[in-house]
C-alpha atoms as a PDB file:
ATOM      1  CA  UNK A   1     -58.072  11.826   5.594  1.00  0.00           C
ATOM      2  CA  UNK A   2     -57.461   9.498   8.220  1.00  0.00           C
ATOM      3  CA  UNK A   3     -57.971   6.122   5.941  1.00  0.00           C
ATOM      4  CA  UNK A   4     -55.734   7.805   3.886  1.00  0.00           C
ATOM      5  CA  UNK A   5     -52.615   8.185   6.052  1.00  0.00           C
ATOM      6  CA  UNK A   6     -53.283   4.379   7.297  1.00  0.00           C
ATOM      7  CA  UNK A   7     -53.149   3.107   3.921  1.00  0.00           C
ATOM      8  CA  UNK A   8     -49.565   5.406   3.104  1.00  0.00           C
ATOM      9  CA  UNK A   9     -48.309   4.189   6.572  1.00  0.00           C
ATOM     10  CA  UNK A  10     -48.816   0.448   6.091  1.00  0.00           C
ATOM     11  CA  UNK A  11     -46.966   1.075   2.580  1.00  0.00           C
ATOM     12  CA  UNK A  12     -44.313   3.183   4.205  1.00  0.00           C
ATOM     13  CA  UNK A  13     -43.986   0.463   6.842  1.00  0.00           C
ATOM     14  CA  UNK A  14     -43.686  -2.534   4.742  1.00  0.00           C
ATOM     15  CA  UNK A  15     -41.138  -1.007   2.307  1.00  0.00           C
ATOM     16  CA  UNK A  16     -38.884  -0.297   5.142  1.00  0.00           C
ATOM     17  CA  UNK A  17     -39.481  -3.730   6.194  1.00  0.00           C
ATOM     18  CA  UNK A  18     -38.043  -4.827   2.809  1.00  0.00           C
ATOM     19  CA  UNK A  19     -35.193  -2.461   2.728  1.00  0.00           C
ATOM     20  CA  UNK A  20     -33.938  -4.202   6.190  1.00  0.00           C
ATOM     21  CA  UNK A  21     -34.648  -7.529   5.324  1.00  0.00           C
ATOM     22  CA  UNK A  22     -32.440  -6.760   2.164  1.00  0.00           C
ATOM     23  CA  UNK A  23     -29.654  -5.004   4.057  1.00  0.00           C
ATOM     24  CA  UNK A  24     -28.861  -7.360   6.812  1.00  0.00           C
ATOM     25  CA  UNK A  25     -29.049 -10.454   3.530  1.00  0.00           C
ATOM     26  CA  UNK A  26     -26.376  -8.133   2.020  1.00  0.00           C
ATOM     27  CA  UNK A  27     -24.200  -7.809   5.147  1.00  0.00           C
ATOM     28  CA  UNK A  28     -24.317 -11.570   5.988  1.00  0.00           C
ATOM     29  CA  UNK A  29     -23.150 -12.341   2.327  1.00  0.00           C
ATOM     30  CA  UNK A  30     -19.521 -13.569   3.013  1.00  0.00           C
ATOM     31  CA  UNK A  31     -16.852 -11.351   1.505  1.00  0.00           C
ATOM     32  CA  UNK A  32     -13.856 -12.969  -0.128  1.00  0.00           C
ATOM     33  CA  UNK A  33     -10.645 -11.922   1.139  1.00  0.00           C
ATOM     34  CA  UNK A  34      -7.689 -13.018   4.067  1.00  0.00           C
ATOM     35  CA  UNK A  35      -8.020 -13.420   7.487  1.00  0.00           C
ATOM     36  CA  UNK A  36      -5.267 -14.352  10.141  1.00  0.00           C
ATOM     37  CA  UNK A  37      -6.946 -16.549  12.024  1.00  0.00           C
ATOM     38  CA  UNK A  38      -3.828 -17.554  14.430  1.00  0.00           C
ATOM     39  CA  UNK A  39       0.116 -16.796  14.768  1.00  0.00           C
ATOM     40  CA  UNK A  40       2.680 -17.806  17.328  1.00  0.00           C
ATOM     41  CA  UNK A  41       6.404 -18.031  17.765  1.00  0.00           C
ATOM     42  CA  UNK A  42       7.606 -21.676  18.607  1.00  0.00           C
ATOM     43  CA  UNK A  43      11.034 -22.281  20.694  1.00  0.00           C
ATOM     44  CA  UNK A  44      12.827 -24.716  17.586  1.00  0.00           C
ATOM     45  CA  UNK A  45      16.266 -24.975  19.377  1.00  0.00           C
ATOM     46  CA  UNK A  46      18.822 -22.332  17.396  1.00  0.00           C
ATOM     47  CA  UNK A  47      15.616 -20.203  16.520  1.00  0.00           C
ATOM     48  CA  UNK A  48      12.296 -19.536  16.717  1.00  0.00           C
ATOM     49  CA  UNK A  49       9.570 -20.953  13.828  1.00  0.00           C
ATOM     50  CA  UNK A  50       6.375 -19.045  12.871  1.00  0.00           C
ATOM     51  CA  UNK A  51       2.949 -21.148  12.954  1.00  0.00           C
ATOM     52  CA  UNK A  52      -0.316 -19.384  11.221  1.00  0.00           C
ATOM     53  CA  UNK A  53      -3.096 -20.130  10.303  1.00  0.00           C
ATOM     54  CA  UNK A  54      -5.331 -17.977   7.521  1.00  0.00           C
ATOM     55  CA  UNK A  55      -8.900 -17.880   6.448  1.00  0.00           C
ATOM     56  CA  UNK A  56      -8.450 -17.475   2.559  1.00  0.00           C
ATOM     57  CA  UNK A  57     -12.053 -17.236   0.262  1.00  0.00           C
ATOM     58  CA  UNK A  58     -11.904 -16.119  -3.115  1.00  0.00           C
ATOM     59  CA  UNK A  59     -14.603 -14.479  -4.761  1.00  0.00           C
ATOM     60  CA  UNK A  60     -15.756 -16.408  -8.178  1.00  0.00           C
ATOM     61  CA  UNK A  61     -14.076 -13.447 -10.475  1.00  0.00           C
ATOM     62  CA  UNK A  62     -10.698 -14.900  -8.367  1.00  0.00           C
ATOM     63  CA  UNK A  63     -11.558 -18.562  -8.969  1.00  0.00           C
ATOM     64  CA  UNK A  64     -12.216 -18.230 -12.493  1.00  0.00           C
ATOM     65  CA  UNK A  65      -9.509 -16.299 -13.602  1.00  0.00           C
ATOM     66  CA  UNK A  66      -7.366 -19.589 -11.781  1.00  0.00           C
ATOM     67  CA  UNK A  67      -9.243 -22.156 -13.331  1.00  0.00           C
ATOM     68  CA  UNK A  68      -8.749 -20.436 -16.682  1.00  0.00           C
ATOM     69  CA  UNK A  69      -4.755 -20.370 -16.021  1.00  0.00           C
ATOM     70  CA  UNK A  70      -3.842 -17.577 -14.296  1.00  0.00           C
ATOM     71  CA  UNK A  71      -1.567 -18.227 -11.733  1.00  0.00           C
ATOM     72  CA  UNK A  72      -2.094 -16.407  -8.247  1.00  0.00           C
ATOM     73  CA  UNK A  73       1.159 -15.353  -6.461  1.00  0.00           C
ATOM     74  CA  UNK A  74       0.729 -14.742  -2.678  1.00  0.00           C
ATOM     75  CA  UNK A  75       3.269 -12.962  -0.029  1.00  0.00           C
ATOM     76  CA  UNK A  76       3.658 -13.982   3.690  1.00  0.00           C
ATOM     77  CA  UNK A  77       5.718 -11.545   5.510  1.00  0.00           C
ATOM     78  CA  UNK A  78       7.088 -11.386   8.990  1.00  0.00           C
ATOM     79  CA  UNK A  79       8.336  -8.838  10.720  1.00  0.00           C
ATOM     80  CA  UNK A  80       9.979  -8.860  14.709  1.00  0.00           C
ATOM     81  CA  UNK A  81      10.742  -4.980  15.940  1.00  0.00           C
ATOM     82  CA  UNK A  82      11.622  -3.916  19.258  1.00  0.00           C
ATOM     83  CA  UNK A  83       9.879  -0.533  19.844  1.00  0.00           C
ATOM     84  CA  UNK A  84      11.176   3.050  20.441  1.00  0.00           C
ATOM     85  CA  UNK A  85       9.391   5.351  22.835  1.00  0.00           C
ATOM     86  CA  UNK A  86      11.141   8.581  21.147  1.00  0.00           C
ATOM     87  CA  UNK A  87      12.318   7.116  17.796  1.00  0.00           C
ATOM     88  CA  UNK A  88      11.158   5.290  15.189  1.00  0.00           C
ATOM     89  CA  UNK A  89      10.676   0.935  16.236  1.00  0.00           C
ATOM     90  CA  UNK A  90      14.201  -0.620  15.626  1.00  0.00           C
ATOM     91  CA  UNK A  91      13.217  -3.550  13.197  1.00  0.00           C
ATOM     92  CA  UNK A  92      14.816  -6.714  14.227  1.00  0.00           C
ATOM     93  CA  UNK A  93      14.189  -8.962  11.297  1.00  0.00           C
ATOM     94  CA  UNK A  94      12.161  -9.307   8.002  1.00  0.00           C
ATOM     95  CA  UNK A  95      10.954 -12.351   6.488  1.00  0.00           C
ATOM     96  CA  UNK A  96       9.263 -13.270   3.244  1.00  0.00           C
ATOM     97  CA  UNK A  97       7.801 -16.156   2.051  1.00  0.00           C
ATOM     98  CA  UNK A  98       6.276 -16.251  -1.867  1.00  0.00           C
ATOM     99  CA  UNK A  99       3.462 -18.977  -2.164  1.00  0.00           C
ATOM    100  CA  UNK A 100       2.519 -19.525  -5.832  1.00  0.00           C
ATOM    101  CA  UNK A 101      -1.191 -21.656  -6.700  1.00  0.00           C
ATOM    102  CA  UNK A 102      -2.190 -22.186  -9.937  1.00  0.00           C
ATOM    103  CA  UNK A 103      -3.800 -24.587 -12.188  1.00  0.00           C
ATOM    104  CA  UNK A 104      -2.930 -27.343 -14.371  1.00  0.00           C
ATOM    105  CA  UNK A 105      -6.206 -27.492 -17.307  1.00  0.00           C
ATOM    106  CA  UNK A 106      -4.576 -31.242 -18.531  1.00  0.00           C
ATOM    107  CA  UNK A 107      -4.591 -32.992 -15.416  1.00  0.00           C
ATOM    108  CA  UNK A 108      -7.271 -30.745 -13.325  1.00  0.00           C
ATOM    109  CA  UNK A 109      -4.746 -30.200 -10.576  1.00  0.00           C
ATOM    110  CA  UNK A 110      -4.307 -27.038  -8.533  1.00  0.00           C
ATOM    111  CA  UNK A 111      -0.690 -27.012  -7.859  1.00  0.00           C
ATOM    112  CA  UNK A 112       1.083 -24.834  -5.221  1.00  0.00           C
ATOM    113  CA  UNK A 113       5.007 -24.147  -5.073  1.00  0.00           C
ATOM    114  CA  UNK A 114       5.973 -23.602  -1.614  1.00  0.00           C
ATOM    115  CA  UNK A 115       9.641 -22.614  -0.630  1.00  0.00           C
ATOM    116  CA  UNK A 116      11.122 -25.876  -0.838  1.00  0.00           C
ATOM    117  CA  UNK A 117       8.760 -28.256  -2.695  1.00  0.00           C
ATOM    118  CA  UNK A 118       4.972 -28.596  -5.244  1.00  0.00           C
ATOM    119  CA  UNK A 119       2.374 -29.875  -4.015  1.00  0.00           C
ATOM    120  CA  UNK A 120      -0.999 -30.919  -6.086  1.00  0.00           C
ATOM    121  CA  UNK A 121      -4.325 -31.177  -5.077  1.00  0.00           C
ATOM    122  CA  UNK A 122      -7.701 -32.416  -6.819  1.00  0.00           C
ATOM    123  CA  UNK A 123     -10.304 -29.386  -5.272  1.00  0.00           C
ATOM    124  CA  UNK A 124      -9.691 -26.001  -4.872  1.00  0.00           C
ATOM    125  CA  UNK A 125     -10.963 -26.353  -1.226  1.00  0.00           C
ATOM    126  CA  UNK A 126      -8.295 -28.966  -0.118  1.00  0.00           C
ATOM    127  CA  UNK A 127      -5.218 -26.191  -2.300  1.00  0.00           C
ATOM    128  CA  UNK A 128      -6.737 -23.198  -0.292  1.00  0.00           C
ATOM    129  CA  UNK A 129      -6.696 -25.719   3.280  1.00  0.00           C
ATOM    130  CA  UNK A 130      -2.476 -26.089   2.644  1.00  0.00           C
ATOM    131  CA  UNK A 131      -2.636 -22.724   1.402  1.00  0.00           C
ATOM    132  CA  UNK A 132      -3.896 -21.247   4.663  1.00  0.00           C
ATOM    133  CA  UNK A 133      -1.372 -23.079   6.822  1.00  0.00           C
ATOM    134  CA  UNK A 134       2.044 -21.615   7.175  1.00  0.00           C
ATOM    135  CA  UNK A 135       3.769 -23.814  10.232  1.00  0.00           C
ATOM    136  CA  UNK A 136       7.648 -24.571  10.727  1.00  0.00           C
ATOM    137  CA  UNK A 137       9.003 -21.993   9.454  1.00  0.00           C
ATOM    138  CA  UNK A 138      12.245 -20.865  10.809  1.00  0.00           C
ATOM    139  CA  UNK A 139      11.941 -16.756  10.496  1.00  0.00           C
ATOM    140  CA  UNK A 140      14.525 -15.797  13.445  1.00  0.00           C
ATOM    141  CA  UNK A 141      17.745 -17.096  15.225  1.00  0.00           C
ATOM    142  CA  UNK A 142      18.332 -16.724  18.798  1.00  0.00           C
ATOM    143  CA  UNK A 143      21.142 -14.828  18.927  1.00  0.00           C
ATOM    144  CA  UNK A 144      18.752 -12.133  17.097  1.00  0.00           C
ATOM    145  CA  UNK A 145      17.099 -11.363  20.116  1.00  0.00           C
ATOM    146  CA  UNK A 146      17.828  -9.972  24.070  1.00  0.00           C
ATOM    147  CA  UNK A 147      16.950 -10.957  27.115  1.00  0.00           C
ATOM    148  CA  UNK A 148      15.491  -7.500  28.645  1.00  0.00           C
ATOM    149  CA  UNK A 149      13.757  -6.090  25.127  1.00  0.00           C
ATOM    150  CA  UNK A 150      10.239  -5.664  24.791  1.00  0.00           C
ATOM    151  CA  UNK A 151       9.400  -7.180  20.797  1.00  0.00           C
ATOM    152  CA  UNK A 152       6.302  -6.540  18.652  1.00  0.00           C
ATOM    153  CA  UNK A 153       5.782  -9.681  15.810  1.00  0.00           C
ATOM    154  CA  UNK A 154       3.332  -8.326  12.683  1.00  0.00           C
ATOM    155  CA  UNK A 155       2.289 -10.920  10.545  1.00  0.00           C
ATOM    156  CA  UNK A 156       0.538 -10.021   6.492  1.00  0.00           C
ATOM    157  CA  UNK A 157      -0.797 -12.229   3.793  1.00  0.00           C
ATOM    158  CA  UNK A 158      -1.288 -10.748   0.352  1.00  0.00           C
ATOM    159  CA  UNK A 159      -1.963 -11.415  -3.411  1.00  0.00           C
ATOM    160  CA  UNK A 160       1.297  -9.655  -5.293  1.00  0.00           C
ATOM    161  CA  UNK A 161      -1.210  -8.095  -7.887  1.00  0.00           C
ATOM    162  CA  UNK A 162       1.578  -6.951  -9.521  1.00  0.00           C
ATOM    163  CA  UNK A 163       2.801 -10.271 -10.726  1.00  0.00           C
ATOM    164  CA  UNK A 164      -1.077 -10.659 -12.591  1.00  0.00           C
ATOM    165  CA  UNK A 165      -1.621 -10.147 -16.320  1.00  0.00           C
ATOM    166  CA  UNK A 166      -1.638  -6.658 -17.076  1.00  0.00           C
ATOM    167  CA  UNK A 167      -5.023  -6.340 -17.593  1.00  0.00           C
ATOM    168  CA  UNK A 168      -6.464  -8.108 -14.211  1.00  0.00           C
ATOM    169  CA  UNK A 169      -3.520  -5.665 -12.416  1.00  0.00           C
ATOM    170  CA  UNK A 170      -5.782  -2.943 -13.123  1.00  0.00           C
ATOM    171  CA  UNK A 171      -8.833  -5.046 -12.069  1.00  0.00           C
ATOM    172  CA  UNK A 172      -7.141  -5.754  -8.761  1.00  0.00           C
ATOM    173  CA  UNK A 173      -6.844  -2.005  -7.632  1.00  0.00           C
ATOM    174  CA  UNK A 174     -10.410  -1.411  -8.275  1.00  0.00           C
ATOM    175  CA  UNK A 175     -12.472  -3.827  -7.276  1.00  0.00           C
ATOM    176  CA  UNK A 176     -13.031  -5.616  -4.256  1.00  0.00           C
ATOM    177  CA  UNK A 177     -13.504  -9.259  -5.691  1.00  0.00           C
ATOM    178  CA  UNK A 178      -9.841  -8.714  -6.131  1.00  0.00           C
ATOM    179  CA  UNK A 179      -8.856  -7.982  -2.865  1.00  0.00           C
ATOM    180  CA  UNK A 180      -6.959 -10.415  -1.214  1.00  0.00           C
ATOM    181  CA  UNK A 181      -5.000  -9.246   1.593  1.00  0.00           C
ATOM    182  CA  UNK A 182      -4.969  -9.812   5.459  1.00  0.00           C
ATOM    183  CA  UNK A 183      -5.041  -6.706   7.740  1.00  0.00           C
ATOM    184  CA  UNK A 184      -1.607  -6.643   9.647  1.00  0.00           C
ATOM    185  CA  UNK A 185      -1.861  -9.112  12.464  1.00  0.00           C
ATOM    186  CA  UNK A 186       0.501  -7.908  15.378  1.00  0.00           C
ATOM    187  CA  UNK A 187       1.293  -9.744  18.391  1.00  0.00           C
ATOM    188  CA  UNK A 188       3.481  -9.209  22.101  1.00  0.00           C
ATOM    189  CA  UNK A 189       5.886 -12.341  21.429  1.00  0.00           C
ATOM    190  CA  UNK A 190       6.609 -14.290  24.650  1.00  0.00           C
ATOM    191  CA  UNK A 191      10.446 -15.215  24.265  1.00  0.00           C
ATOM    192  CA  UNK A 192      11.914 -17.330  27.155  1.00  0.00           C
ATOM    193  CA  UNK A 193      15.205 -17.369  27.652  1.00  0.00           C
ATOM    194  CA  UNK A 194      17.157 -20.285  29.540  1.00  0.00           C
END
């Protein structure tokens, strides 16, 4: 009885083994998605410019629906409120910023339109570095702010699934491969005032 219970224990033992080895290989797999990596407020004279930086990785699903055409339209959004202890935060300002990359089959660019300009790029890799950099841009004035208020800045990055082919709209909502957005990042702005 004994010999018996050894031999079902060192089973029992090693499968567990497996199933942990497995589980943490699983976990360490990176997942595609957004990350704000950094975000700050610069003094720019009349105003005050945003600098960010992201972590963007896209899972293969994402980067083969691009390279087959599909263009991927991304959101930036910033928002500056001044909080309310017994009423709802008084938002300050909004600002949006649409970021479009897609890919051109004859000349094997990846293109992105930015606010003002195109720019084109032979790798992915080097599209997603410019992609993942949002600096100098102007999202508030001055005047839009007060010396003796307390602000809170909130900072997302998304994919506007909504402006996807039909079909990969649906895709988006259910399955993770397809979801690209960055959990709010929210900051304690440090305005200085002359």
């Amino acid at each position: 009885m004994m010999g018996f219970f050894m031999h079902f224990w060192k089973k029992v033992s090693r499968f567990i083994g497996l199933v942990v080895i497995f589980s943490c290989a699983a976990t360490s797999v990176h997942a595609a998605g957004i990350q704000v990596k950094s975000a700050e407020l610069i003094d720019a004279g009349e105003g005050y410019q945003l600098n960010a930086d992201f972590n963007i990785d896209f899972s293969a699903e994402v980067e083969e629906a691009l390279s087959k055409g599909v263009p991927l339209n991304f959101v930036v959004e910033f928002k500056l409120v001044s909080p309310r202890r017994f009423w709802f935060d008084q938002e300050v300002v909004t600002a949006t910023q649409r970021l479009r990359l897609s890919f051109h089959a004859l000349s094997r660019q990846y293109l992105i339109n930015l606010p003002q300009h195109q720019k084109s790029f032979g790798s992915l890799p080097e599209a997603l570095e410019t992609l993942s950099r949002v600096h100098d841009w102007i999202v508030l004035e001055k005047s839009q702010v007060g010396k003796d208020e307390e602000y809170r800045a909130e900072l997302k990055f998304w994919l506007d699934s909504e402006r996807l082919p039909k079909a990969l709209q649906v895709e988006s909502l259910s399955s993770e491969k397809w979801s690209l957005a960055a959990k709010p990042y929210r900051w304690t702005p440090n305005f200085k005032f002359e």
